[in-house]
C-alpha atoms as a PDB file:
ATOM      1  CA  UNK A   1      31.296   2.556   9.801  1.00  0.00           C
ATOM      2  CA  UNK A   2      29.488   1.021   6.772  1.00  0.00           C
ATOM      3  CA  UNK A   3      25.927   1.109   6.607  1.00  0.00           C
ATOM      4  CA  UNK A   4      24.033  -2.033   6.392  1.00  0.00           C
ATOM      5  CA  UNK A   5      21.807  -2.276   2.987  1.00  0.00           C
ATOM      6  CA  UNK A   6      18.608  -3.618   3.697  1.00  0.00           C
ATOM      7  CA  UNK A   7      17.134  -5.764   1.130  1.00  0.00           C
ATOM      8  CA  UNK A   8      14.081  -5.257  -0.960  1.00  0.00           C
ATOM      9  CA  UNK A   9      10.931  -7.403  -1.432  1.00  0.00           C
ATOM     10  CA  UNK A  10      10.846  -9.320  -4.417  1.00  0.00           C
ATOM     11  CA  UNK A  11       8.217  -8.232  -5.548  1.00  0.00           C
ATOM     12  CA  UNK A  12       9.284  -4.686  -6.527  1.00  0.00           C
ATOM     13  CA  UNK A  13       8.808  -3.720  -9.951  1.00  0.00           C
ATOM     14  CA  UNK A  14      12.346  -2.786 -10.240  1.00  0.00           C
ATOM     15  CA  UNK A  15      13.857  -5.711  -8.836  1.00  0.00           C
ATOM     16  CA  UNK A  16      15.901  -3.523  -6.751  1.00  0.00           C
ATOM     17  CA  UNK A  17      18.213  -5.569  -4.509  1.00  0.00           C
ATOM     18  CA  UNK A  18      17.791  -3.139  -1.247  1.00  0.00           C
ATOM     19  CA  UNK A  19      15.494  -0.512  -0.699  1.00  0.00           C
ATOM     20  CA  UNK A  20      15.481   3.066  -2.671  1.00  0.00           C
ATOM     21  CA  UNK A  21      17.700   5.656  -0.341  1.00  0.00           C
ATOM     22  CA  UNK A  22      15.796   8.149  -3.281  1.00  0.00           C
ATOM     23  CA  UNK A  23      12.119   8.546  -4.757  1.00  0.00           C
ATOM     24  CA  UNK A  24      10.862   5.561  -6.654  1.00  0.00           C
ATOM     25  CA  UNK A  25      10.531   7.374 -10.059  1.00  0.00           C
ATOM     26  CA  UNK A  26       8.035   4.210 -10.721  1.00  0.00           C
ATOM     27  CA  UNK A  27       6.079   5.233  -7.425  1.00  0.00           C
ATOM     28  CA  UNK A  28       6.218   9.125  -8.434  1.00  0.00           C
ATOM     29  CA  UNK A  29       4.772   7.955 -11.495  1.00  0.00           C
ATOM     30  CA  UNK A  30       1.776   6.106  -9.932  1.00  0.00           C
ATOM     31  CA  UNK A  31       0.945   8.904  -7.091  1.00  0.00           C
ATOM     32  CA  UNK A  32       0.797  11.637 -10.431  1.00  0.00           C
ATOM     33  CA  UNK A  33      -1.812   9.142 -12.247  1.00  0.00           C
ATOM     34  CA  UNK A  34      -3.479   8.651  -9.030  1.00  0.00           C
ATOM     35  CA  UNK A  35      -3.815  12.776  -8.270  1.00  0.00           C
ATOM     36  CA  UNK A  36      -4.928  13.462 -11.916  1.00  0.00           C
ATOM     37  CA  UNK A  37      -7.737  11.438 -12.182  1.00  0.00           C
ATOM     38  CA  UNK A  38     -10.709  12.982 -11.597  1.00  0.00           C
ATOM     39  CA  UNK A  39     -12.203  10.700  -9.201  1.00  0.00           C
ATOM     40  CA  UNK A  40     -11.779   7.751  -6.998  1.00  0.00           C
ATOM     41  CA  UNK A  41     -10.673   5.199  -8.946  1.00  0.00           C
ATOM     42  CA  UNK A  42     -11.923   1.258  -8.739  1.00  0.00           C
ATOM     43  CA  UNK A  43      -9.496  -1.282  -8.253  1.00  0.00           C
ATOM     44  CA  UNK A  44      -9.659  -2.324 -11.961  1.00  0.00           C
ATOM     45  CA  UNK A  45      -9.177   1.093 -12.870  1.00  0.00           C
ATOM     46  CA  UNK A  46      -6.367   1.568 -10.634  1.00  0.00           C
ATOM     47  CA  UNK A  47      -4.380  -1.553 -11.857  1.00  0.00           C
ATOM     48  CA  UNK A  48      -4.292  -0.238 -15.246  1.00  0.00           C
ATOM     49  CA  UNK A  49      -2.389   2.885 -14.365  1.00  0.00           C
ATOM     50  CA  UNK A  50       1.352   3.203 -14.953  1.00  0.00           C
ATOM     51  CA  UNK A  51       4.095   3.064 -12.459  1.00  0.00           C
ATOM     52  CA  UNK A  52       4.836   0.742  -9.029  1.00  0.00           C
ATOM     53  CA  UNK A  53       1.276  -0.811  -7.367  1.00  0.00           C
ATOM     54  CA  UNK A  54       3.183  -1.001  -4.178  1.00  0.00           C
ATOM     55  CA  UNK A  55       3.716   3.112  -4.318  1.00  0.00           C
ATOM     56  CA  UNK A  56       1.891   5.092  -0.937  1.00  0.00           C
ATOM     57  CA  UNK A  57       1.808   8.805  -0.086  1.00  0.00           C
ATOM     58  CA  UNK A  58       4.538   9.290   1.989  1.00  0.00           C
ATOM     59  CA  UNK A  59       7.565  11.209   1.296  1.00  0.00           C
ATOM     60  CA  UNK A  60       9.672  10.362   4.115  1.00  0.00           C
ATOM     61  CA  UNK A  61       9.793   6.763   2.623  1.00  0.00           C
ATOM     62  CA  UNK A  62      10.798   7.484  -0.856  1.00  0.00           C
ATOM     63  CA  UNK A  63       7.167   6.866  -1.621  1.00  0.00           C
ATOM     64  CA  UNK A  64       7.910   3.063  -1.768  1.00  0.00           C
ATOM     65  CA  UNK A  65       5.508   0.542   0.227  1.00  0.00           C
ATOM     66  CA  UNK A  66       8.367  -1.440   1.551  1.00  0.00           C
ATOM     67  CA  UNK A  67      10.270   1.352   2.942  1.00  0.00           C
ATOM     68  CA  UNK A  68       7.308   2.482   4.825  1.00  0.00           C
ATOM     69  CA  UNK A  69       7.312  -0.673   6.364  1.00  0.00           C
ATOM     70  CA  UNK A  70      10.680  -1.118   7.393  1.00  0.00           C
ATOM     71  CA  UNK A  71      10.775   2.429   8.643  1.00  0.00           C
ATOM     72  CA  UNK A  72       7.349   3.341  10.291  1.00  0.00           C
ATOM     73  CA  UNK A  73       5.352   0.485  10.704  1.00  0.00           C
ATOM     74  CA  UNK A  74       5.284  -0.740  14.470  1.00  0.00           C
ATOM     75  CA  UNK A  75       1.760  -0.486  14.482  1.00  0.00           C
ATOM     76  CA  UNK A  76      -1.155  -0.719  12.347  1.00  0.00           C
ATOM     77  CA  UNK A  77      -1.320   2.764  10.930  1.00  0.00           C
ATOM     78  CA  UNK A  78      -4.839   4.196  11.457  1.00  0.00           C
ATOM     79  CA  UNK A  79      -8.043   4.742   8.624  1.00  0.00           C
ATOM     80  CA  UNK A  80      -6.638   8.531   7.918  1.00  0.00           C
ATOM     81  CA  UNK A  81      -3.061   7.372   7.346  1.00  0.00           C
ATOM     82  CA  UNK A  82      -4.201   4.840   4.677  1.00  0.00           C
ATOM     83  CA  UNK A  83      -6.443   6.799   3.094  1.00  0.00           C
ATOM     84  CA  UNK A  84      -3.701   9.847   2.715  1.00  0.00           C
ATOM     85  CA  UNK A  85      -1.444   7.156   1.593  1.00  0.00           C
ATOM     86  CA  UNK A  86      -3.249   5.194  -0.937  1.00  0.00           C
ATOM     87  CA  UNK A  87      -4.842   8.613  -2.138  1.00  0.00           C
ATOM     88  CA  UNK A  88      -8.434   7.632  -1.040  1.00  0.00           C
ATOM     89  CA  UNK A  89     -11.681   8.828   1.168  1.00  0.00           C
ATOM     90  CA  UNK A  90     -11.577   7.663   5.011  1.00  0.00           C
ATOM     91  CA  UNK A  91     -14.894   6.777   3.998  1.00  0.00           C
ATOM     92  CA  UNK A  92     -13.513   4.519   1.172  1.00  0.00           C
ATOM     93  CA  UNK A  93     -11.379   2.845   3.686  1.00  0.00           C
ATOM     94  CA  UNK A  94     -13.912   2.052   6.222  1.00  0.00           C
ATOM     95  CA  UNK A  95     -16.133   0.800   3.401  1.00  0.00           C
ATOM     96  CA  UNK A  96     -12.934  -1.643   2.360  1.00  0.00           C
ATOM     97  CA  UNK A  97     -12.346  -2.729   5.847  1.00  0.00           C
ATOM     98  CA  UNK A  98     -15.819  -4.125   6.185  1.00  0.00           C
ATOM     99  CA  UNK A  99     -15.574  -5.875   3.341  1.00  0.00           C
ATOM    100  CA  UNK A 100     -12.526  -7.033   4.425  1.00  0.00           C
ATOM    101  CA  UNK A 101     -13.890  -8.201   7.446  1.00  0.00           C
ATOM    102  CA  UNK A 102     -17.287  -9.610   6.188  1.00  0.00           C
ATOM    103  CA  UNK A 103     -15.335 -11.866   3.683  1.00  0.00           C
ATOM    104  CA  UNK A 104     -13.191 -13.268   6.714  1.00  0.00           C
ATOM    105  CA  UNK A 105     -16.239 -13.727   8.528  1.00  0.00           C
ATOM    106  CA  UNK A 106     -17.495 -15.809   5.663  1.00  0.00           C
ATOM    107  CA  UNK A 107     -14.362 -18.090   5.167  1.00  0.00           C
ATOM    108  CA  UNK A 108     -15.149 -21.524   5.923  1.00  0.00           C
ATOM    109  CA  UNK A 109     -12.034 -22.145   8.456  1.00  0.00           C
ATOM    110  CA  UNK A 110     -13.880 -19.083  10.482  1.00  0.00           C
ATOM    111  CA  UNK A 111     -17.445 -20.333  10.457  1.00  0.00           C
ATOM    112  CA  UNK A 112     -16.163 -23.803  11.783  1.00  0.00           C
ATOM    113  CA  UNK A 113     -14.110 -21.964  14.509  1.00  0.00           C
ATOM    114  CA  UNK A 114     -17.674 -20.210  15.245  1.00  0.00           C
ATOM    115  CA  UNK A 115     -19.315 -23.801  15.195  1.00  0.00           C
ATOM    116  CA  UNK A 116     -16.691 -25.198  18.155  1.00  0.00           C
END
């Protein structure tokens, strides 16, 4: 029986037609920037490195983003599976999520939902 390819996001560095069935030597190339800096980088910082943006911490799916998805994600993953992915604090993450969150709660479409 032939296996069916799945296809890739577009927006893949490589512009790989399906997903990798191998490390991402672009992601591998990321996650070894990422472990030899010598701190926590800011997102500036972190754009400038080489290799694939869309690289996480997990083997299992080739270390590529989109894999992870296809594969794993049936629910949200939690604050220590993103930080062990994206090679950051928990605290980090919690920091980013209420960011995330104030700057929703600031959006205009929100604060007229909040005025109805």
């Amino acid at each position: 029986m032939k296996s069916k390819k799945r296809k890739m996001d577009a927006r893949c560095p490589r512009r790989l037609e399906n997903l990798p069935c191998e490390f991402c030597p672009l992601a591998v190339l990321r996650l070894k920037a990422l472990r030899n800096s010598d701190k926590e980088l800011s997102e500036d910082e972190e754009s400038k490195l080489p290799g694939c943006p869309w690289s996480i911490n997990h083997q299992m799916s080739n270390y590529c983003f989109f894999n992870y998805v296809a594969d794993y994600l049936h629910e949200p993953p939690s604050d220590k599976e993103i930080a062990h992915m994206n090679n950051l604090s928990i605290e980090t993450v919690k920091d980013m999520t209420e960011q995330a969150i104030e700057k929703i709660r600031q959006m205009k479409i929100i604060k007229d939902l909040e005025d109805e």
